[in-house]
PDB file of N, CA and C in Angstrom:
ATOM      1  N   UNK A   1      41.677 -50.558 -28.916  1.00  0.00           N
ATOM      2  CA  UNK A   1      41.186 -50.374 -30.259  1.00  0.00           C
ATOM      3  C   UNK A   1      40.413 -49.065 -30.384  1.00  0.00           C
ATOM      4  N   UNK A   2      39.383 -48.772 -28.925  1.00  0.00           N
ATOM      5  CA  UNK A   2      38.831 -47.752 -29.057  1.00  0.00           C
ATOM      6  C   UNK A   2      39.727 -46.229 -29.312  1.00  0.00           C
ATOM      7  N   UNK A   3      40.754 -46.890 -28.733  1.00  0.00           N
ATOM      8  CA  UNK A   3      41.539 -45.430 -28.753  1.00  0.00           C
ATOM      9  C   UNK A   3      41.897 -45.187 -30.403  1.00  0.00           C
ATOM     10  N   UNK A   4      42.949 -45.945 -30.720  1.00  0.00           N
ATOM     11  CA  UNK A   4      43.362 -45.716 -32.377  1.00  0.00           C
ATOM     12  C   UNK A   4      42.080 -45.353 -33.393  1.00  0.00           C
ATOM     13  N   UNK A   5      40.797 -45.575 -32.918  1.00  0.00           N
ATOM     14  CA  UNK A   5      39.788 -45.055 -33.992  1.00  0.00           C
ATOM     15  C   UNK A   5      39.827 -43.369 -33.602  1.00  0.00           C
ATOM     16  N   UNK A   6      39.258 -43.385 -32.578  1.00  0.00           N
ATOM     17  CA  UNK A   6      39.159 -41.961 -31.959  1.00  0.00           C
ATOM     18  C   UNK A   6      40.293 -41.090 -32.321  1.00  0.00           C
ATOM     19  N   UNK A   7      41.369 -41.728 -32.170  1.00  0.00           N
ATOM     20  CA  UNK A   7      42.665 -40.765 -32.743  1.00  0.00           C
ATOM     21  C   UNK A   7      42.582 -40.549 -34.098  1.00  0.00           C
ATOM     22  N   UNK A   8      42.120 -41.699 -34.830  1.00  0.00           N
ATOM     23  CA  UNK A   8      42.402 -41.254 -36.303  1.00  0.00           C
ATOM     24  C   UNK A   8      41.096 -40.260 -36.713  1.00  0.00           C
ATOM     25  N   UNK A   9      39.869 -40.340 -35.791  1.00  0.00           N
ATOM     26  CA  UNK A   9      38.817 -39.592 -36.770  1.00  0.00           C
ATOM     27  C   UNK A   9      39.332 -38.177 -36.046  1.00  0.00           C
ATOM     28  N   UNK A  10      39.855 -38.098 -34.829  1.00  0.00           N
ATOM     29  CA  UNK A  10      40.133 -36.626 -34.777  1.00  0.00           C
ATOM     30  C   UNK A  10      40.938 -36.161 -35.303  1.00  0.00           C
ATOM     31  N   UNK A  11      42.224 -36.973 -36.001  1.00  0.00           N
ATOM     32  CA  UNK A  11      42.900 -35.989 -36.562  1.00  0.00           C
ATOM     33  C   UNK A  11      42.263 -36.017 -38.267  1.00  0.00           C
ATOM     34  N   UNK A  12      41.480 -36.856 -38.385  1.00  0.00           N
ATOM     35  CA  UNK A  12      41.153 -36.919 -40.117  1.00  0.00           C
ATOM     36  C   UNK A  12      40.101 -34.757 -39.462  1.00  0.00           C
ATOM     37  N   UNK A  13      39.323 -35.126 -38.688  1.00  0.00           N
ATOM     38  CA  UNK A  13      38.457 -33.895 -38.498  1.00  0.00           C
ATOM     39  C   UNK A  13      39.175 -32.355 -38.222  1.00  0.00           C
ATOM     40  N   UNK A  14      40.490 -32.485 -37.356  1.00  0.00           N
ATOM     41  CA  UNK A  14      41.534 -31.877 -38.059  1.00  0.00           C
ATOM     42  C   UNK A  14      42.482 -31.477 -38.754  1.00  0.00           C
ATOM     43  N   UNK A  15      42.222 -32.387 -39.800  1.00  0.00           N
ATOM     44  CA  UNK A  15      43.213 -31.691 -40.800  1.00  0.00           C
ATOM     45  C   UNK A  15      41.988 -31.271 -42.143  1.00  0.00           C
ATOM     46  N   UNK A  16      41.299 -31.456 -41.729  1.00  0.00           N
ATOM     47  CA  UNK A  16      40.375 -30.675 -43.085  1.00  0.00           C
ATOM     48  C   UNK A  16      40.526 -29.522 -43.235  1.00  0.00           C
ATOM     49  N   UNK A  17      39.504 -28.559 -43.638  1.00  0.00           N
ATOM     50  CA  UNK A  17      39.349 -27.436 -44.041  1.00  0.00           C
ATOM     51  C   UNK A  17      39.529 -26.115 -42.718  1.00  0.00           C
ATOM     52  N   UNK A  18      38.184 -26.898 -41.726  1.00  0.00           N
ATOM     53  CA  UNK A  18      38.556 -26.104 -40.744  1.00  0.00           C
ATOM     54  C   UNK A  18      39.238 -26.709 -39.524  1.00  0.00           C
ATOM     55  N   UNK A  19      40.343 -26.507 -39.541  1.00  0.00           N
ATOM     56  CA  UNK A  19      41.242 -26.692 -37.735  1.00  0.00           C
ATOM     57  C   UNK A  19      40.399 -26.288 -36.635  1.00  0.00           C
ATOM     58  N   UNK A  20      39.286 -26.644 -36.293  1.00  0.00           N
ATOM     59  CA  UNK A  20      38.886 -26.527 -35.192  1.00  0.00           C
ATOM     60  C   UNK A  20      38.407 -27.546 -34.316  1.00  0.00           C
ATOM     61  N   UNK A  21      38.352 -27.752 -33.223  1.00  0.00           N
ATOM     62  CA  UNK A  21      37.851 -28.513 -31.824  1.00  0.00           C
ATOM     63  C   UNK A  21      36.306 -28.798 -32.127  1.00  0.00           C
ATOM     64  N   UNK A  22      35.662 -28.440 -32.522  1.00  0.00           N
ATOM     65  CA  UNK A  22      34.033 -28.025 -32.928  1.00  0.00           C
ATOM     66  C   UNK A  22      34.013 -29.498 -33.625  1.00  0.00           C
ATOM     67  N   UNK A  23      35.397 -29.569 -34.848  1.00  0.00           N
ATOM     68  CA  UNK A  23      34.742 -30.834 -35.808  1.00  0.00           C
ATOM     69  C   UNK A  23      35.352 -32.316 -35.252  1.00  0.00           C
ATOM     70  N   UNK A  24      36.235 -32.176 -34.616  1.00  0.00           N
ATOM     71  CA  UNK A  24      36.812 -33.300 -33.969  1.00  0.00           C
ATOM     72  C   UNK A  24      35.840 -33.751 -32.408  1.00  0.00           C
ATOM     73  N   UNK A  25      35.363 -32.617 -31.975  1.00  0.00           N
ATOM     74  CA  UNK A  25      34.846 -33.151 -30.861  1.00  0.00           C
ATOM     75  C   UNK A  25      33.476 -34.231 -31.308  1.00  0.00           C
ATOM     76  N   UNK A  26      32.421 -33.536 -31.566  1.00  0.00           N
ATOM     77  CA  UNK A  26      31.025 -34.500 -32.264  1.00  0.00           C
ATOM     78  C   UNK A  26      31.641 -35.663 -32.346  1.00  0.00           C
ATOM     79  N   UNK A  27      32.734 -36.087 -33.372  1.00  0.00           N
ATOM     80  CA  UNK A  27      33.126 -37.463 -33.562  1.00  0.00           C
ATOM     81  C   UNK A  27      33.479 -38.517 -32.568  1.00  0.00           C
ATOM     82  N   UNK A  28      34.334 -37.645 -31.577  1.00  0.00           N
ATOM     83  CA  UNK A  28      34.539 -38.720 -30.581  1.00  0.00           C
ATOM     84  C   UNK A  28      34.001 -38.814 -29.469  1.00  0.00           C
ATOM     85  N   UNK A  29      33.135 -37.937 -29.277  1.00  0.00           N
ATOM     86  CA  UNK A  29      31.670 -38.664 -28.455  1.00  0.00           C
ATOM     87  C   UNK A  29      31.219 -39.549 -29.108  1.00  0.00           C
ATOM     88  N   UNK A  30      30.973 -39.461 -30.229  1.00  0.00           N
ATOM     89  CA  UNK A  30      29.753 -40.446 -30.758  1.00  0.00           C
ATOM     90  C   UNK A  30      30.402 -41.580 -30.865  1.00  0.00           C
ATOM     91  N   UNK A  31      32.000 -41.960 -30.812  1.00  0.00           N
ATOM     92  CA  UNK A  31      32.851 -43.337 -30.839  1.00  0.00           C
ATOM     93  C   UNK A  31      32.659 -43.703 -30.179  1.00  0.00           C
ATOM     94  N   UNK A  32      32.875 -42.519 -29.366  1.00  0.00           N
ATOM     95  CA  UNK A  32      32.602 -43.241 -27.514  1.00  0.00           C
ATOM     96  C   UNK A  32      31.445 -43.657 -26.707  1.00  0.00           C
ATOM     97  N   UNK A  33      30.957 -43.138 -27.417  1.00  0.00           N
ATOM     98  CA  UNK A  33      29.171 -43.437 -27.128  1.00  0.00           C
ATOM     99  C   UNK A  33      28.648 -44.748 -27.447  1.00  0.00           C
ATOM    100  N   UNK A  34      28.914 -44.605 -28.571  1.00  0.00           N
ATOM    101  CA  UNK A  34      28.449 -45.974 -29.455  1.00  0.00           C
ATOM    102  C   UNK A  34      29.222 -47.062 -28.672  1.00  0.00           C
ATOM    103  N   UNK A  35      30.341 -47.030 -28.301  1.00  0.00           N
ATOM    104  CA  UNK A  35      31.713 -48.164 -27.554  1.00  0.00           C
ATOM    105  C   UNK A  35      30.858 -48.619 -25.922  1.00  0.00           C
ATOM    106  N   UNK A  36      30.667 -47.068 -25.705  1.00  0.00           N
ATOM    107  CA  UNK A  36      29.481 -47.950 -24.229  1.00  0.00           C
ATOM    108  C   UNK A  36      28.634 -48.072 -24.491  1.00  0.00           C
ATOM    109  N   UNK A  37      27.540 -47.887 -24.801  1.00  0.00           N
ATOM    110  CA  UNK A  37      26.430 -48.580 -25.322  1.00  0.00           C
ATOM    111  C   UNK A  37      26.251 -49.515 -25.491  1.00  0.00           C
ATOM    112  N   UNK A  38      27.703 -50.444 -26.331  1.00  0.00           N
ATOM    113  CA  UNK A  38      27.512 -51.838 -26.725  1.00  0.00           C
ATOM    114  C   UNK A  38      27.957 -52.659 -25.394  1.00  0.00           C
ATOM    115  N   UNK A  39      28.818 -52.119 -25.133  1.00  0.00           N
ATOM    116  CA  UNK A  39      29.723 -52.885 -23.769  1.00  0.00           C
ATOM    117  C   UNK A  39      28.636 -52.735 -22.314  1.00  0.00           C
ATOM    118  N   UNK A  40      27.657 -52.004 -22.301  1.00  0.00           N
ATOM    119  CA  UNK A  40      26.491 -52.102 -21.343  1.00  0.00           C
ATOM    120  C   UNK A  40      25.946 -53.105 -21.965  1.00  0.00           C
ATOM    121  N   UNK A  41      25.661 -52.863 -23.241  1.00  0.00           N
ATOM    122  CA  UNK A  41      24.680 -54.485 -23.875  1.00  0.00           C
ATOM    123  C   UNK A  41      25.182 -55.536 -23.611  1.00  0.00           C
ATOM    124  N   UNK A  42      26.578 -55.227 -23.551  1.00  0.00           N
ATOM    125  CA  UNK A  42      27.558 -56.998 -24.190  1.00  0.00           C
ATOM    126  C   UNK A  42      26.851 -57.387 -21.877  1.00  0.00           C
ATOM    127  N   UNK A  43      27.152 -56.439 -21.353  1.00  0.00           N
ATOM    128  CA  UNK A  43      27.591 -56.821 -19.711  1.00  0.00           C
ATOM    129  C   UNK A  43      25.991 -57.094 -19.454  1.00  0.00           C
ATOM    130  N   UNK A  44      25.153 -56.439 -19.782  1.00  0.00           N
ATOM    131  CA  UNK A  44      23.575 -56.459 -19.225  1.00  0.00           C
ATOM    132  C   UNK A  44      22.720 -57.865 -19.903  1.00  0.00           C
ATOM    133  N   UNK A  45      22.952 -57.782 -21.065  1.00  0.00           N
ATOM    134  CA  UNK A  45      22.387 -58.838 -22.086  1.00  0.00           C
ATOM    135  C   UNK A  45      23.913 -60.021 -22.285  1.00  0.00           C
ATOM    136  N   UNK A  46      23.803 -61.249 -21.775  1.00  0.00           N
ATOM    137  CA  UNK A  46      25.178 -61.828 -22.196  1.00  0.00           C
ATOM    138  C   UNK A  46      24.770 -62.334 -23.678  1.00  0.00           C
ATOM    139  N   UNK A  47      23.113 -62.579 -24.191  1.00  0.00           N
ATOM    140  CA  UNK A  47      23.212 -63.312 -25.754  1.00  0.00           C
ATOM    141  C   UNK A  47      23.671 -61.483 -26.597  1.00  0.00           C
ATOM    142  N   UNK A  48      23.674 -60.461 -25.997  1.00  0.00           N
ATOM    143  CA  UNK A  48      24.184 -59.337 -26.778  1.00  0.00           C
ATOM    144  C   UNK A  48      25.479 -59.768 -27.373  1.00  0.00           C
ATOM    145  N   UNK A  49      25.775 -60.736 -26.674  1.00  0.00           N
ATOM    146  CA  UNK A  49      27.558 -61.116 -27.591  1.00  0.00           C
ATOM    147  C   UNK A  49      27.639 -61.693 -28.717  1.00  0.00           C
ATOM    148  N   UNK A  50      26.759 -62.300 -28.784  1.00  0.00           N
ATOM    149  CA  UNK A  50      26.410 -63.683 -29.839  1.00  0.00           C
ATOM    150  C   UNK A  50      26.633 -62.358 -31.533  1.00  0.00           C
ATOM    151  N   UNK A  51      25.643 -61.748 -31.043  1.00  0.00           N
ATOM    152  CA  UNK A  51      25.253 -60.489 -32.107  1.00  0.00           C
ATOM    153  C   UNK A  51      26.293 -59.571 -32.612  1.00  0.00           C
ATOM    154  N   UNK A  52      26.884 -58.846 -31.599  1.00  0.00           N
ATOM    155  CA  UNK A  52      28.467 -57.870 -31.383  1.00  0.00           C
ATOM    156  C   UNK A  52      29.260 -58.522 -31.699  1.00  0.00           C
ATOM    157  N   UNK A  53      29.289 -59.366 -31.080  1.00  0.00           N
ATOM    158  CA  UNK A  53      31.470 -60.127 -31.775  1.00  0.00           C
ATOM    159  C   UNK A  53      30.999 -61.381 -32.024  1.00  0.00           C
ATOM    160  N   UNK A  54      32.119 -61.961 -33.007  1.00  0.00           N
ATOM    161  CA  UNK A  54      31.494 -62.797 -34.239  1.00  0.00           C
ATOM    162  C   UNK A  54      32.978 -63.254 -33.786  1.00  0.00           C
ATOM    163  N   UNK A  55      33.133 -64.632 -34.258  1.00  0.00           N
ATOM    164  CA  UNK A  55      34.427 -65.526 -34.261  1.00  0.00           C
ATOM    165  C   UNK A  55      35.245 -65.279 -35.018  1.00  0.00           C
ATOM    166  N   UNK A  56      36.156 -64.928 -35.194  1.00  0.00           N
ATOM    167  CA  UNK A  56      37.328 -65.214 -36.091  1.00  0.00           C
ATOM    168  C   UNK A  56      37.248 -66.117 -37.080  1.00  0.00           C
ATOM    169  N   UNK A  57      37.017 -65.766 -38.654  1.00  0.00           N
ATOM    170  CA  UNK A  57      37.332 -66.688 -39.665  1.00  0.00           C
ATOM    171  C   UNK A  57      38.924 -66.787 -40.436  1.00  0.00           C
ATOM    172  N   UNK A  58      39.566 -67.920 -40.027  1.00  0.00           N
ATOM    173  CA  UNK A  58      40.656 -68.601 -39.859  1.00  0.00           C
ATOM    174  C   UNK A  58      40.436 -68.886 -42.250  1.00  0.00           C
ATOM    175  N   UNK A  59      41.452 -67.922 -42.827  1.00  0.00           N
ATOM    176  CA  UNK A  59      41.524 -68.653 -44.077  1.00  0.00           C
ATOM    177  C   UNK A  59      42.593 -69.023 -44.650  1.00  0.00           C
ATOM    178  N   UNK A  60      43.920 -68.761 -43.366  1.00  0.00           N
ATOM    179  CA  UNK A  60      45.356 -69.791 -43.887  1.00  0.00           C
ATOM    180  C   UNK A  60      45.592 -70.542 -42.481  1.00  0.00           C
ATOM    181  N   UNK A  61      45.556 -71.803 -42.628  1.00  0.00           N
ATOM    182  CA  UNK A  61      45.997 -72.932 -41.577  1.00  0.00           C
ATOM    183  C   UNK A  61      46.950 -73.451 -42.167  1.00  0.00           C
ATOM    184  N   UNK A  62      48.734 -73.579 -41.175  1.00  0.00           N
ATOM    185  CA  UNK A  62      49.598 -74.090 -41.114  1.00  0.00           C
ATOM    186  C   UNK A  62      49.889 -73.897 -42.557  1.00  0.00           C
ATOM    187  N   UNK A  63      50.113 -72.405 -43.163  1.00  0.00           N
ATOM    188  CA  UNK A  63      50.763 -72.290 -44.965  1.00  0.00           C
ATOM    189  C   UNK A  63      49.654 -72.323 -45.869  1.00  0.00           C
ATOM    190  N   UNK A  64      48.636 -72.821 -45.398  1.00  0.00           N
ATOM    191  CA  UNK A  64      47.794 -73.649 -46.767  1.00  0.00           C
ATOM    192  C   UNK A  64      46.140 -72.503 -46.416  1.00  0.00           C
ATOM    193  N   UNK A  65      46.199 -71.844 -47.845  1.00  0.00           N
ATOM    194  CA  UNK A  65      44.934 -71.407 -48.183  1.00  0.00           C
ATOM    195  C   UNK A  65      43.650 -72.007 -47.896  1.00  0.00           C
ATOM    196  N   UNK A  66      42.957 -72.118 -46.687  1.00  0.00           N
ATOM    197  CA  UNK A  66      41.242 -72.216 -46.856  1.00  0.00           C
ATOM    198  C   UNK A  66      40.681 -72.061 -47.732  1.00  0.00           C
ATOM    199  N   UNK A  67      39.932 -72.766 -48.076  1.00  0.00           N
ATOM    200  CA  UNK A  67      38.942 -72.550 -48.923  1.00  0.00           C
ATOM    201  C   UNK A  67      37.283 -73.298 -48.373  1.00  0.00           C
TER     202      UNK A  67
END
């Protein structure tokens, strides 16, 4: 997942105005940064999970709309 973000903000940062390495780089450190940061939390702290990832809310079972 980490990857497809990183790909899309570098190319959104290159195709702007200026084509340069300068505006794409900042961005994907800081994806990447932010991505370990949490994943040291999630591994160091295990209630860090509780907080970071959240369950799946399920709103079509077997055809039929949840509500």
């Amino acid at each position: 997942m980490l990857l497809l973000i990183v790909s899309q903000a570098g190319q959104q940062a290159l195709l702007g105005d200026d084509l340069s390495f300068t505006n794409a780089f900042p961005i994907t450190v800081t994806l990447i940064g932010i991505h370990l940061l949490f994943a040291g939390a999630d591994y160091r702290w295990p209630g860090f999970a509780r907080f970071a990832k959240d369950v799946p809310l399920v709103l079509i079972d077997d055809g039929r709309i949840l509500e």
